[in-house]
C-alpha atoms as a PDB file:
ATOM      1  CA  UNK A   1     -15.331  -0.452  -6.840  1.00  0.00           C
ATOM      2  CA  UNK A   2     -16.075   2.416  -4.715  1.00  0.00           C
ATOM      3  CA  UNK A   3     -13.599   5.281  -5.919  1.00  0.00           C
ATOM      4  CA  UNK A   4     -11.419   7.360  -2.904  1.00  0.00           C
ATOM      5  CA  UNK A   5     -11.451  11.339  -3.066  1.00  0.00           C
ATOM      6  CA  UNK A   6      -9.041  11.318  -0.435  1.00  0.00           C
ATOM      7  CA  UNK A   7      -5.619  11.396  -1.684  1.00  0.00           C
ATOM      8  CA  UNK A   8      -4.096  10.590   2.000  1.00  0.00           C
ATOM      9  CA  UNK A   9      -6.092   7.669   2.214  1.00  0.00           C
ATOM     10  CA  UNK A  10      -6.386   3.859   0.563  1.00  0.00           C
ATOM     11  CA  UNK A  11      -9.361   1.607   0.491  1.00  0.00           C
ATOM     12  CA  UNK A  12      -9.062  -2.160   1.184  1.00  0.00           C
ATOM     13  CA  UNK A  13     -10.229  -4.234  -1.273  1.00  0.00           C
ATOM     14  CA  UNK A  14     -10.021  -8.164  -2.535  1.00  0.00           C
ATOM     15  CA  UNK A  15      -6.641  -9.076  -4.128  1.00  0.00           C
ATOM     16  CA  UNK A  16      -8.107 -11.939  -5.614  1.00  0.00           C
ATOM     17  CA  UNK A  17     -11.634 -13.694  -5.528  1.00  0.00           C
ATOM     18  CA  UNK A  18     -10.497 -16.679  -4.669  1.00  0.00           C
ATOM     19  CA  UNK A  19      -7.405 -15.849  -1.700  1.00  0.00           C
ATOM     20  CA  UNK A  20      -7.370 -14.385   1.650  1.00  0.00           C
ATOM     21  CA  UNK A  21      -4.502 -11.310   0.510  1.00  0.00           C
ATOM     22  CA  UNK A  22      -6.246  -7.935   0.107  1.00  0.00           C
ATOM     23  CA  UNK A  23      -4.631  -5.356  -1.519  1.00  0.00           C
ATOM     24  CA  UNK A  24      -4.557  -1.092  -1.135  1.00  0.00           C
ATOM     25  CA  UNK A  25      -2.784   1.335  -3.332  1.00  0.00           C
ATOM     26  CA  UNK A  26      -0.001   3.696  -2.089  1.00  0.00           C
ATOM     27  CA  UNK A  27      -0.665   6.960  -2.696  1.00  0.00           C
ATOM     28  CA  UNK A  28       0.830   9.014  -5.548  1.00  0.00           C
ATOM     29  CA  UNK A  29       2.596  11.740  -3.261  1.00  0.00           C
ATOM     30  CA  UNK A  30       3.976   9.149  -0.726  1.00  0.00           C
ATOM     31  CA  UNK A  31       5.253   6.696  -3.987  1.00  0.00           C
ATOM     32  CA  UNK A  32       6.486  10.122  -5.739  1.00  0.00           C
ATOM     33  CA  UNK A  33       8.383  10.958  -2.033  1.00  0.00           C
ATOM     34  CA  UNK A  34       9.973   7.403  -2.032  1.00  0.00           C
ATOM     35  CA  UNK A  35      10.293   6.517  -5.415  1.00  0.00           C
ATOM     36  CA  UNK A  36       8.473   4.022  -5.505  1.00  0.00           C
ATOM     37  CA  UNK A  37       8.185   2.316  -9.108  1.00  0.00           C
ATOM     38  CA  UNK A  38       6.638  -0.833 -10.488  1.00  0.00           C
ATOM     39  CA  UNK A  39       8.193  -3.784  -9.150  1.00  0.00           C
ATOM     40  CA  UNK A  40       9.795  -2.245  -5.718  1.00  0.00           C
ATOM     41  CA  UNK A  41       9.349  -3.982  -3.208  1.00  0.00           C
ATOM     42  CA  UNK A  42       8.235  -3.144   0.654  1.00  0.00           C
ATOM     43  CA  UNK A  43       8.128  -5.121   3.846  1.00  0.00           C
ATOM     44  CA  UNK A  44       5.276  -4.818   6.106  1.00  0.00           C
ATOM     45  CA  UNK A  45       5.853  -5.011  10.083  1.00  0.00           C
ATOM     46  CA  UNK A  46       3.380  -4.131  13.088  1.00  0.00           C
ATOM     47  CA  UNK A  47       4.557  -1.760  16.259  1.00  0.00           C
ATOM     48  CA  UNK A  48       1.796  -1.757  18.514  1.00  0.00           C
ATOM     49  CA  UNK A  49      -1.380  -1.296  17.086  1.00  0.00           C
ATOM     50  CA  UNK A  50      -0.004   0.457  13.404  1.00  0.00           C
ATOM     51  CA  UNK A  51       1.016  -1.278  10.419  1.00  0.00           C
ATOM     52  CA  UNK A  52       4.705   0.204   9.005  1.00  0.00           C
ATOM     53  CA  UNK A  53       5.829  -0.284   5.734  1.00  0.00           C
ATOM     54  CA  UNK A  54       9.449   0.278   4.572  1.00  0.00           C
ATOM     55  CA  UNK A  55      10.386   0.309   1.379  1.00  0.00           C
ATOM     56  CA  UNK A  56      12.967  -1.599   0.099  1.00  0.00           C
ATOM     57  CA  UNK A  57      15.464   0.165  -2.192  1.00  0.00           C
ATOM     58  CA  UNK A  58      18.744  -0.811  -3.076  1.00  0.00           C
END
């Protein structure tokens, strides 16, 4: 698995080998901003041509 130096940035990989889903991993500053802990969840929507995700708190 390639590794990311960037810490703005996510790489795409396989959730599984065997389903469709791929996965990325939020960054520590942005899950440290909203925080984010294990088990939150977010909701993905599309405006446009970007992807927004909202996390869910509460």
């Amino acid at each position: 698995m390639p590794k990311n130096s960037r810490p703005d940035e996510s790489i795409v990989h396989n959730s599984t080998s065997k389903g469709g889903s791929l996965r990325a991993t939020i960054p520590s500053f942005i899950a440290s901003q909203f925080d984010l802990k294990h088990g939150d969840k977010i909701r993905w929507r599309i405006e446009g041509d970007k992807i927004v995700i909202d996390p869910q708190k509460g």
